[in-house]
N, C-alpha and C. Protein backbone atom coordinates (compact mmCIF):
# COMPACT_ATOMS: atom_id res chain seq x y z
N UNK A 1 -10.44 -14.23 24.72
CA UNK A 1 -11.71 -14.70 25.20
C UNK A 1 -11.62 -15.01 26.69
N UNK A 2 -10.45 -15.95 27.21
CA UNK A 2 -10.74 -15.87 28.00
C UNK A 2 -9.97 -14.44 29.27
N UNK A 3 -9.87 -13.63 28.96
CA UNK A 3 -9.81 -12.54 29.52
C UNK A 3 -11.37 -11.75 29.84
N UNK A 4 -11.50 -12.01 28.44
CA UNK A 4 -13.52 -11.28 28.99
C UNK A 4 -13.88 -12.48 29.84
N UNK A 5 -13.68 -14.17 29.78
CA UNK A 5 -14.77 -14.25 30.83
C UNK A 5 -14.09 -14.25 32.36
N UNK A 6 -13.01 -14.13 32.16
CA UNK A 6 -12.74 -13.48 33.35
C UNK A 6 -13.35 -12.47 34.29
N UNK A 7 -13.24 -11.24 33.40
CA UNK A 7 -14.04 -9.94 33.77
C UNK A 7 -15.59 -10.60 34.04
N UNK A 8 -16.20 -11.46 33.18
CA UNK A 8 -17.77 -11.57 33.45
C UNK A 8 -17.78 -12.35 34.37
N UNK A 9 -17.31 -13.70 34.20
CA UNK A 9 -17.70 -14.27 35.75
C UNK A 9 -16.91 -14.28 36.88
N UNK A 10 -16.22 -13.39 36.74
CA UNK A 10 -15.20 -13.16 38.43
C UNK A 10 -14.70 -14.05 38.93
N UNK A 11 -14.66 -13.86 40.31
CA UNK A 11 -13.41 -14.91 40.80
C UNK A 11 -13.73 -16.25 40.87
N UNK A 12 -14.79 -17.28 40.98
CA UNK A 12 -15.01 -18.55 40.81
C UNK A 12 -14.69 -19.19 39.99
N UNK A 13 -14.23 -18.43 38.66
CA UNK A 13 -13.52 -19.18 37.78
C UNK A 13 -12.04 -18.23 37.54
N UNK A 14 -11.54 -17.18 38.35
CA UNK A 14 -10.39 -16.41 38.03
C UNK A 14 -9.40 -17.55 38.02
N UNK A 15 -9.07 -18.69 39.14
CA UNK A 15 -7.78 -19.13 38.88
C UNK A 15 -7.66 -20.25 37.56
N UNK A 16 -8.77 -20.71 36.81
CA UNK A 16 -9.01 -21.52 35.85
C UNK A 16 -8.18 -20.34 34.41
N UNK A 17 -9.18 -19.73 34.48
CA UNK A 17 -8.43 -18.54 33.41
C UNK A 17 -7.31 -18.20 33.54
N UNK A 18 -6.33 -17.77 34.77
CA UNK A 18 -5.26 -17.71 34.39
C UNK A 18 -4.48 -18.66 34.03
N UNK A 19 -4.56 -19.75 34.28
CA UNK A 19 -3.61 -21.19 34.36
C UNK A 19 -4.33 -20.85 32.38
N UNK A 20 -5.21 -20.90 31.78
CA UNK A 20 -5.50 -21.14 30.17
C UNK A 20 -4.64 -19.55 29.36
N UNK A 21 -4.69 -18.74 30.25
CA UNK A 21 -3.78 -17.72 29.76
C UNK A 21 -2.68 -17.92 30.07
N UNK A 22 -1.73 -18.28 30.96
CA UNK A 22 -0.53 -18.48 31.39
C UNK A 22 0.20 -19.14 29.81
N UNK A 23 -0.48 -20.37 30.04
CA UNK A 23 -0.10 -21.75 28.67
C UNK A 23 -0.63 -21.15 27.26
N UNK A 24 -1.27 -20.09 26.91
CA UNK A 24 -1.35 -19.52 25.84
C UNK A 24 -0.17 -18.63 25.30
N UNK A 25 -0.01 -18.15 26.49
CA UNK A 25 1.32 -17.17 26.71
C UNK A 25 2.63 -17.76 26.25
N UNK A 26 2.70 -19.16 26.74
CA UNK A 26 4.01 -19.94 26.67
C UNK A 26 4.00 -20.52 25.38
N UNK A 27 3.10 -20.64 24.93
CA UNK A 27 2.61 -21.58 23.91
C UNK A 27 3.20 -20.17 22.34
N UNK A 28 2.64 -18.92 23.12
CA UNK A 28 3.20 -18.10 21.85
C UNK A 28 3.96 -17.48 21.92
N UNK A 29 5.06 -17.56 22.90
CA UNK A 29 6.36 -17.13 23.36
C UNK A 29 7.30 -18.52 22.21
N UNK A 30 7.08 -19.78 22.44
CA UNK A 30 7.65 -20.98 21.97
C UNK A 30 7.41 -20.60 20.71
N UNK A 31 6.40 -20.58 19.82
CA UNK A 31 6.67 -20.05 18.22
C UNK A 31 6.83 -18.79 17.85
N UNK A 32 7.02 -17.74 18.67
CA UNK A 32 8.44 -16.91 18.51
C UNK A 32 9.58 -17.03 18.57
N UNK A 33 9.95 -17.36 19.15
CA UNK A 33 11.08 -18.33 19.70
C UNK A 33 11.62 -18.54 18.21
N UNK A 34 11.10 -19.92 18.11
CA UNK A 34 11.11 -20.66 16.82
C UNK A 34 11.24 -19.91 15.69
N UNK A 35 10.17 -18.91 15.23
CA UNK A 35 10.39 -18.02 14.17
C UNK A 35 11.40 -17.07 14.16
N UNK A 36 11.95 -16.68 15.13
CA UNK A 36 13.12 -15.63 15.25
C UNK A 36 14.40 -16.75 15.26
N UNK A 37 14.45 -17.67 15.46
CA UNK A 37 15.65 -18.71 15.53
C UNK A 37 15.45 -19.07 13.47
N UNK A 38 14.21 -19.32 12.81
CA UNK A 38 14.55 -19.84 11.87
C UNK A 38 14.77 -18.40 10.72
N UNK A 39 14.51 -17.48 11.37
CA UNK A 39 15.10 -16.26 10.16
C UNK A 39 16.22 -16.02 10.29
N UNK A 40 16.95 -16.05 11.85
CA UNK A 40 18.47 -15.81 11.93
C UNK A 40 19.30 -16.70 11.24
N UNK A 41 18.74 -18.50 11.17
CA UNK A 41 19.71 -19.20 10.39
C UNK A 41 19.81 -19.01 8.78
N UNK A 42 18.81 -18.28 8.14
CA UNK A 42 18.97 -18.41 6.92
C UNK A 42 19.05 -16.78 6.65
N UNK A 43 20.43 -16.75 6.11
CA UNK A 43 21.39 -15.26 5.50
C UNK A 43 20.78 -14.39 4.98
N UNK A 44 19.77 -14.46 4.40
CA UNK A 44 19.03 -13.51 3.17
C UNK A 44 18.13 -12.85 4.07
N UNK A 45 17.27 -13.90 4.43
CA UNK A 45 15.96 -13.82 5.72
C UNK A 45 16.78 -12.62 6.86
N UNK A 46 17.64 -12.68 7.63
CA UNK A 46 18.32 -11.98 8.35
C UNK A 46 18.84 -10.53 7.93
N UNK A 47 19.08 -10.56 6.28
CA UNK A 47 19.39 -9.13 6.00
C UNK A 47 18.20 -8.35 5.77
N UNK A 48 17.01 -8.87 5.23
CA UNK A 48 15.94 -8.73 4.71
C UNK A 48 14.95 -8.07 6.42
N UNK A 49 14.82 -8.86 7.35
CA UNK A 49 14.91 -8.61 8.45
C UNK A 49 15.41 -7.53 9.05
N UNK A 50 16.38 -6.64 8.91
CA UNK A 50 16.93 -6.17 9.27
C UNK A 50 16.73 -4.36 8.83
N UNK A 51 16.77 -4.63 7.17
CA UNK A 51 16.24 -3.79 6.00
C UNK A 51 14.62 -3.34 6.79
N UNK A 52 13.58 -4.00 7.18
CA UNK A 52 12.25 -4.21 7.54
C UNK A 52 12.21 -3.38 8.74
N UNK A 53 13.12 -3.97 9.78
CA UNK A 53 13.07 -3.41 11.15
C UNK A 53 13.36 -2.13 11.36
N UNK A 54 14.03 -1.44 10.01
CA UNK A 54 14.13 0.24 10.19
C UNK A 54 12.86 1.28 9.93
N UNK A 55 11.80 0.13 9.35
CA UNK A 55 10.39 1.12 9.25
C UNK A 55 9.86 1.43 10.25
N UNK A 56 9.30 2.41 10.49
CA UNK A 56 8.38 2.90 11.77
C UNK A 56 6.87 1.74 11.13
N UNK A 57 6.32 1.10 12.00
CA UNK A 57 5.05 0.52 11.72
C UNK A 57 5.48 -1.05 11.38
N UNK A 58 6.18 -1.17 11.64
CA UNK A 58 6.95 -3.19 10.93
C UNK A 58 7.18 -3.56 12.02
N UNK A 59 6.94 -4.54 12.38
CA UNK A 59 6.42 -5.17 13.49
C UNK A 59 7.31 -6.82 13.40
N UNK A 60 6.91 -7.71 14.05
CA UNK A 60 7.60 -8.67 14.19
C UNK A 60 6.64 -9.56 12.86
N UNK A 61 5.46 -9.92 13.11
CA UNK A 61 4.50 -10.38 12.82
C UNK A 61 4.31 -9.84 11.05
N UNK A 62 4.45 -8.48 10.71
CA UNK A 62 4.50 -8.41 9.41
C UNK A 62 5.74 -8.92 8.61
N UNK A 63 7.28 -8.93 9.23
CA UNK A 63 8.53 -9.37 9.07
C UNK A 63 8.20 -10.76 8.81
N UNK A 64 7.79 -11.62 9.64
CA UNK A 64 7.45 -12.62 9.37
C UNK A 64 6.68 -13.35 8.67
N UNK A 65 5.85 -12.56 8.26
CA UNK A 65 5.23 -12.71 7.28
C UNK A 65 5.17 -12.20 5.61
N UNK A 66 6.11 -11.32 5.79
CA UNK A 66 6.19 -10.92 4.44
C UNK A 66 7.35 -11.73 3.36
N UNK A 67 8.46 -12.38 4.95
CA UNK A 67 9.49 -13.16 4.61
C UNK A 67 9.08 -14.84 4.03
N UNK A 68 7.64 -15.19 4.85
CA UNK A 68 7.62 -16.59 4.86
C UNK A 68 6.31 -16.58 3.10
N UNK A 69 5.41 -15.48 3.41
CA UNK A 69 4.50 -15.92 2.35
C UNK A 69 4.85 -14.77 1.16
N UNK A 70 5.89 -14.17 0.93
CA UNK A 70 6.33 -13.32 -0.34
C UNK A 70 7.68 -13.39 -0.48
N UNK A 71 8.09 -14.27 -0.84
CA UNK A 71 9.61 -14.52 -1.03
C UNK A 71 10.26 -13.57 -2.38
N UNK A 72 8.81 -13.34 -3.21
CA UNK A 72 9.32 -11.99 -3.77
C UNK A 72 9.47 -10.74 -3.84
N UNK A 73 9.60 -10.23 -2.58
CA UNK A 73 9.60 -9.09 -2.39
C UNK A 73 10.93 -8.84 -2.26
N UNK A 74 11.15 -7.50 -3.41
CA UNK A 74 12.35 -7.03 -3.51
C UNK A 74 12.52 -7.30 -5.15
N UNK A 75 12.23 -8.27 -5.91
CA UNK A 75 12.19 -8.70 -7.36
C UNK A 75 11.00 -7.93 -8.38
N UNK A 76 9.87 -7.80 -7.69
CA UNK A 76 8.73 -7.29 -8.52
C UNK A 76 8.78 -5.85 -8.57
N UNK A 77 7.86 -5.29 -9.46
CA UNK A 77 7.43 -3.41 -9.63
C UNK A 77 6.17 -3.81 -8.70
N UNK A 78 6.52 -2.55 -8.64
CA UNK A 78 5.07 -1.97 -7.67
C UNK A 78 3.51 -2.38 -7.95
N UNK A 79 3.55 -2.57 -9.40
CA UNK A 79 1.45 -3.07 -9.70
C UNK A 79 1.76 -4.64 -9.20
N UNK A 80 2.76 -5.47 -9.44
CA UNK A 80 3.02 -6.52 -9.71
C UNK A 80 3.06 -7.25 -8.34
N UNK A 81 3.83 -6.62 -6.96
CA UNK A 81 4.06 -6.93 -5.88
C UNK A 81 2.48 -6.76 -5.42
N UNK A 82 1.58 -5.64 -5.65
CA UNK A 82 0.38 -4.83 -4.98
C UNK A 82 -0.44 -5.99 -5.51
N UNK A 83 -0.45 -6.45 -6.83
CA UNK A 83 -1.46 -7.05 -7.48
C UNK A 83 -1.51 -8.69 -6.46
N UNK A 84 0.02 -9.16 -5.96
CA UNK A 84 0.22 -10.52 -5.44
C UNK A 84 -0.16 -10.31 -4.26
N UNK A 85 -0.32 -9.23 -4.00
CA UNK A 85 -1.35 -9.23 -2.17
C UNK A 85 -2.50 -8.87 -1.75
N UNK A 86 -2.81 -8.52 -3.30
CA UNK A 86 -4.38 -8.46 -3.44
C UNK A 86 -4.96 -7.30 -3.20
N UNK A 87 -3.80 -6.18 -3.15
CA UNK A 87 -4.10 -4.72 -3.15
C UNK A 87 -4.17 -4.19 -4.56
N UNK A 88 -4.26 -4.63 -5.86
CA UNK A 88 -4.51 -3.80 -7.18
C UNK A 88 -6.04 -3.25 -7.00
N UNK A 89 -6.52 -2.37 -7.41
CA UNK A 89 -8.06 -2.15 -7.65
C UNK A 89 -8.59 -3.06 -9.06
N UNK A 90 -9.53 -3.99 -8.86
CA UNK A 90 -9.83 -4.44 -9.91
C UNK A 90 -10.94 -3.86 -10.51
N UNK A 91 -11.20 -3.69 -11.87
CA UNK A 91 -12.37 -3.22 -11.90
C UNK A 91 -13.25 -4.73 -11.85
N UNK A 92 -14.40 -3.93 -11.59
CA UNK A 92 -16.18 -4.67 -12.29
C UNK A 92 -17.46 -4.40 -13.41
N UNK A 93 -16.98 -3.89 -14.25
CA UNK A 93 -17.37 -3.42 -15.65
C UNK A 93 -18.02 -4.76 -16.21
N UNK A 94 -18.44 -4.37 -17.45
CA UNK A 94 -19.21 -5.28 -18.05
C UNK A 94 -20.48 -4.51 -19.10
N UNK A 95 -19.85 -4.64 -20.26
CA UNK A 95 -20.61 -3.80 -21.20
C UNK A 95 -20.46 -2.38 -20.85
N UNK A 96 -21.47 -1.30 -20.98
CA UNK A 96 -21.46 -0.31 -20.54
C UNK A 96 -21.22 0.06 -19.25
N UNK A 97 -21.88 -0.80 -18.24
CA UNK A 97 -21.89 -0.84 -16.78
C UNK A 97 -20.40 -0.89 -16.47
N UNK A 98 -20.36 0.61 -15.22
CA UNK A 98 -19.51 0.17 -14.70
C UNK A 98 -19.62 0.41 -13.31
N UNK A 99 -18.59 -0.89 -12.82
CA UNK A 99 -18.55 -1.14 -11.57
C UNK A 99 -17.57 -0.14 -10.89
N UNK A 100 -18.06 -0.82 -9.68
CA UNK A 100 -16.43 -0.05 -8.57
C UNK A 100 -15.34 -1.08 -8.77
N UNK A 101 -14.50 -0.69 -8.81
CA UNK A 101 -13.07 -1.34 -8.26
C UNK A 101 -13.09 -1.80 -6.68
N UNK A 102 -12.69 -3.03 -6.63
CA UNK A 102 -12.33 -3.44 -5.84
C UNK A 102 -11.12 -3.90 -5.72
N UNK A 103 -10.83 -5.07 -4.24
CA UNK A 103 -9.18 -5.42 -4.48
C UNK A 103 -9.94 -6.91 -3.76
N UNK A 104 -9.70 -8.07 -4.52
CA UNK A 104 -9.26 -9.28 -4.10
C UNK A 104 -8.62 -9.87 -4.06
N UNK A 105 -8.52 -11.13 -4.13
CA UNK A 105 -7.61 -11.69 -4.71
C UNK A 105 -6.03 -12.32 -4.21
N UNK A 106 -5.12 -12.34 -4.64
CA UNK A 106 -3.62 -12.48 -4.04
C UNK A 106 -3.85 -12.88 -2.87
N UNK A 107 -2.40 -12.75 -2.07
CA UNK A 107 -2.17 -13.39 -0.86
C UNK A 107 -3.17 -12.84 0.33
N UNK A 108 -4.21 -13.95 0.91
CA UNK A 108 -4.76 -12.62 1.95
C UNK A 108 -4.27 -12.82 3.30
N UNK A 109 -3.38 -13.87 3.62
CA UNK A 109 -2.63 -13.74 5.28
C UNK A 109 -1.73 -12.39 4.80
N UNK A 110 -1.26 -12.25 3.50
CA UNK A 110 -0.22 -11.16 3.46
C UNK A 110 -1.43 -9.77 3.94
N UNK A 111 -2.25 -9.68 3.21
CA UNK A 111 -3.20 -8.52 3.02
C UNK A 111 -3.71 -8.42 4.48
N UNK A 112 -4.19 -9.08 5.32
CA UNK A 112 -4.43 -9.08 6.80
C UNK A 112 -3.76 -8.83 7.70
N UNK A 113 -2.20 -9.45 7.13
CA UNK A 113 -0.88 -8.98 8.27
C UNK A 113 -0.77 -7.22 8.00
N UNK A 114 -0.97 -7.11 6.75
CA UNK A 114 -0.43 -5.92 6.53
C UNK A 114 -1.65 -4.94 6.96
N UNK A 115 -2.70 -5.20 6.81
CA UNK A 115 -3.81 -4.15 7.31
C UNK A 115 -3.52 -3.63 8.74
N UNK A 116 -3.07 -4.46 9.74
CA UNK A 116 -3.12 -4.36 10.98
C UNK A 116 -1.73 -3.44 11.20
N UNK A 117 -0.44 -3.63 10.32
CA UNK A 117 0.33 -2.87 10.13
C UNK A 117 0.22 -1.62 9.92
N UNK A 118 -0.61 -1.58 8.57
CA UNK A 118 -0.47 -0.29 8.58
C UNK A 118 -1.68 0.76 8.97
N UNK A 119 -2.43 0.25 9.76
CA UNK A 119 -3.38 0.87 11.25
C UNK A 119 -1.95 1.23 11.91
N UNK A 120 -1.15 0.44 12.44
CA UNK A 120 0.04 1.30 13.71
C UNK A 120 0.62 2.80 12.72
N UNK A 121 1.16 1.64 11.74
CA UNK A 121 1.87 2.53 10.61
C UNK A 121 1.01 4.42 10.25
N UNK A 122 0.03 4.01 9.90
CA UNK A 122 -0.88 5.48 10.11
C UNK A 122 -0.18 6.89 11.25
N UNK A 123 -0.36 5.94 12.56
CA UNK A 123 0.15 6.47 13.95
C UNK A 123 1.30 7.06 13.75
N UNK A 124 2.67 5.94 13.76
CA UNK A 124 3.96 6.09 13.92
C UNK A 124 4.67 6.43 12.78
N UNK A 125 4.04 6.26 11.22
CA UNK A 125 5.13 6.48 10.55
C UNK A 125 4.25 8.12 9.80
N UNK A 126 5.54 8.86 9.64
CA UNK A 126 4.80 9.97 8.97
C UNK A 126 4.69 9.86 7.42
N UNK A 127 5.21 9.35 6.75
CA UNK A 127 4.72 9.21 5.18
C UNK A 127 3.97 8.42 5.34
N UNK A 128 3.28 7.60 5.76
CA UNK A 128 2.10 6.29 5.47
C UNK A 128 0.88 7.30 6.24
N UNK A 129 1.23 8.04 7.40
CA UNK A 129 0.47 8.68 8.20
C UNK A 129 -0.20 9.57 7.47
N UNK A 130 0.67 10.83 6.66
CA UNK A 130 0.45 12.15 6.11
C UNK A 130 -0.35 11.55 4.95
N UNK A 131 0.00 10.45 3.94
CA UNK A 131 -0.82 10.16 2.80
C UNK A 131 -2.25 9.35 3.36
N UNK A 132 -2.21 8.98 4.31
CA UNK A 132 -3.66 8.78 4.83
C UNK A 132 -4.47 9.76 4.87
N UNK A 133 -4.14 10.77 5.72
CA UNK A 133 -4.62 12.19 6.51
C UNK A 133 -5.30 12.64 5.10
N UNK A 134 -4.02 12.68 3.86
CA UNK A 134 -4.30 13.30 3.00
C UNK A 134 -5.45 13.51 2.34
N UNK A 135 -5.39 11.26 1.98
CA UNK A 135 -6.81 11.15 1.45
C UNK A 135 -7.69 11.30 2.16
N UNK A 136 -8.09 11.02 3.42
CA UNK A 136 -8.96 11.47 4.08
C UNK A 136 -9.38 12.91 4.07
N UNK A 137 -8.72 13.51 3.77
CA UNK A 137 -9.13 15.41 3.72
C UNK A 137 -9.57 15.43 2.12
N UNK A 138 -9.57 14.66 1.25
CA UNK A 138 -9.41 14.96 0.29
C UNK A 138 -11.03 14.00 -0.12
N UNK A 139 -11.83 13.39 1.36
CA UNK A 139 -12.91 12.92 0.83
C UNK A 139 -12.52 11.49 0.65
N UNK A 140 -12.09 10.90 0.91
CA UNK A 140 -11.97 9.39 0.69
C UNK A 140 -12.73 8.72 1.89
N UNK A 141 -13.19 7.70 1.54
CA UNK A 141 -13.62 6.59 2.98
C UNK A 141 -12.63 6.31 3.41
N UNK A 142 -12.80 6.31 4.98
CA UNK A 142 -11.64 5.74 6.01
C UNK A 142 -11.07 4.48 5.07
N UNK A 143 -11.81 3.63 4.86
CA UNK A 143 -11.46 2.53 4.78
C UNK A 143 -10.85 2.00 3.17
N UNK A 144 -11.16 2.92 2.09
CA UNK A 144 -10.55 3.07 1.06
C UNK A 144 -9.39 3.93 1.15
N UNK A 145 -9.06 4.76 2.00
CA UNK A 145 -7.72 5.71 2.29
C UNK A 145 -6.41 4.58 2.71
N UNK A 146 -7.25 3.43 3.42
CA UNK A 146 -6.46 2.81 4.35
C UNK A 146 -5.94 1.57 3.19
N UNK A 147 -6.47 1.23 2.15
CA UNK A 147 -6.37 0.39 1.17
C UNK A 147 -5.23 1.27 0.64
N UNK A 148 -5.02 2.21 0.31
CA UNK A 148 -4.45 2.43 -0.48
C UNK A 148 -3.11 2.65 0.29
N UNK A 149 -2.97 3.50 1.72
CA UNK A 149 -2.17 3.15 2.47
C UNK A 149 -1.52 1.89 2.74
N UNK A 150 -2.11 0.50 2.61
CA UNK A 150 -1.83 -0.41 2.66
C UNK A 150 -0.74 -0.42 1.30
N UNK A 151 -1.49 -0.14 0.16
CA UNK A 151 -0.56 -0.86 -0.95
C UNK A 151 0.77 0.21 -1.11
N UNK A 152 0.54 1.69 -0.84
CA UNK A 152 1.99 2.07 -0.75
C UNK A 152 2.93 1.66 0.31
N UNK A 153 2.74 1.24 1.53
CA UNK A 153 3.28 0.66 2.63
C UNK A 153 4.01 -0.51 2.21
N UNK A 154 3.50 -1.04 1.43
CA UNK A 154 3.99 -2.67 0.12
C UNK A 154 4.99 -2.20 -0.37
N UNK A 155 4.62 -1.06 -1.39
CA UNK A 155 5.60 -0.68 -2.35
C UNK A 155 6.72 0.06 -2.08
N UNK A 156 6.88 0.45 -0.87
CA UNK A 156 7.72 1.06 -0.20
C UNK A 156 8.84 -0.01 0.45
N UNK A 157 8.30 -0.81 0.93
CA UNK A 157 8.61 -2.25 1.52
C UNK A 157 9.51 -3.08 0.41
N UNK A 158 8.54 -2.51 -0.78
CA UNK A 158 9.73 -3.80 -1.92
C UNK A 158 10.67 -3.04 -2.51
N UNK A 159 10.24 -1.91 -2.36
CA UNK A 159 11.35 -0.74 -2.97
C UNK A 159 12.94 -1.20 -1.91
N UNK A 160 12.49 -0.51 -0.90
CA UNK A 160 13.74 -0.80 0.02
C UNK A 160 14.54 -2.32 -0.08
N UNK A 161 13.67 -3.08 -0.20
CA UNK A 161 14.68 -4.49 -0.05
C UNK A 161 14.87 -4.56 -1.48
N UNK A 162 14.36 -4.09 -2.98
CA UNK A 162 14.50 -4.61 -3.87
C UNK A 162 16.13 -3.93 -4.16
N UNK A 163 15.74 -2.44 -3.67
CA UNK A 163 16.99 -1.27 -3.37
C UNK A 163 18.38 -1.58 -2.19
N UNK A 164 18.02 -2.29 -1.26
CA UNK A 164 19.12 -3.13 -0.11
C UNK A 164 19.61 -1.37 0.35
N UNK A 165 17.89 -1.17 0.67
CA UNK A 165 18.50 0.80 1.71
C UNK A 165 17.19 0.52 2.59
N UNK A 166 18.09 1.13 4.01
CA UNK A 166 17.08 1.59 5.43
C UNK A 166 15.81 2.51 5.15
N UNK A 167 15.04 2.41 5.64
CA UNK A 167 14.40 3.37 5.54
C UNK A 167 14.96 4.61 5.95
N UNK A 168 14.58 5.83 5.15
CA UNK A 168 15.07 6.87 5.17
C UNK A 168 14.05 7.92 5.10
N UNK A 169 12.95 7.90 5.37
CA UNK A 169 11.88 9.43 4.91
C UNK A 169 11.78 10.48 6.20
């Protein structure tokens, strides 16, 4: 925010904005800091970490998050991990009627970290990339292609640490 009002009201307030960006900067440099100091002290967190950092599309921010709010990843199957982040399709039926499937539910800082993931992931990694493309050629909504991208990006994720192997595709 304050970068746009930078751009809008120009220089009468430029040196105010930088001094509020400067200390934003420091402010989220310090809980990096912090979060990369408290995964290195604890052994598991650090291998797990490590396992993560060989995906194309894994980021600091999904690492950290998949470590602090899914401590089971690596233990569950695939509906089971997908279902706890709120990527299962649920249906909406009811009598004859039926609904669409949707996905609620489960963890949604996990489901938000990971959306933004696997937007890069699309880009940089070619299996998360190619099964996007796919569904997309195949008629899917952007945004239901990307759901589903999301939940194999998961299952791939718990595969490897549940498996203790690099990524390899």
């Amino acid at each position: 925010m304050e970068l746009n009002r930078q751009k809008i009201m120009g220089k009468p307030v430029d040196r105010s904005c930088n001094r509020v960006i400067k200390a934003l900067q420091r402010e989220v440099d310090w809980v990096e800091e912090r979060l990369s100091k408290a995964v290195e002290e604890e052994a598991a967190w650090s291998e797990r970490k490590a396992l993560l950092e060989t995906t194309p599309g894994v980021g600091k921010a999904l690492i950290w998050t998949l470590l602090s709010e899914m401590p089971e990843l690596g233990t569950l199957n695939n509906k089971e991990i997908a279902s706890l982040a709120g990527l299962a399709p649920i249906n909406r039926d009811s009598g004859k009627s039926k609904g669409k499937r949707r996905i609620f539910g489960g963890r949604h800082s996990v489901r938000t970290t990971l959306y933004m993931a696997t937007l890069s992931a699309v880009q940089c990694n070619p299996v998360i990339g190619g099964f996007y493309r796919h569904l997309v050629k195949q008629g899917k909504h952007k945004k239901v292609a990307l759901t589903a991208a999301m939940r194999k990006f998961l299952t791939i994720l718990n595969a490897m640490v549940r498996d203790d192997r690099e990524w390899a595709y």
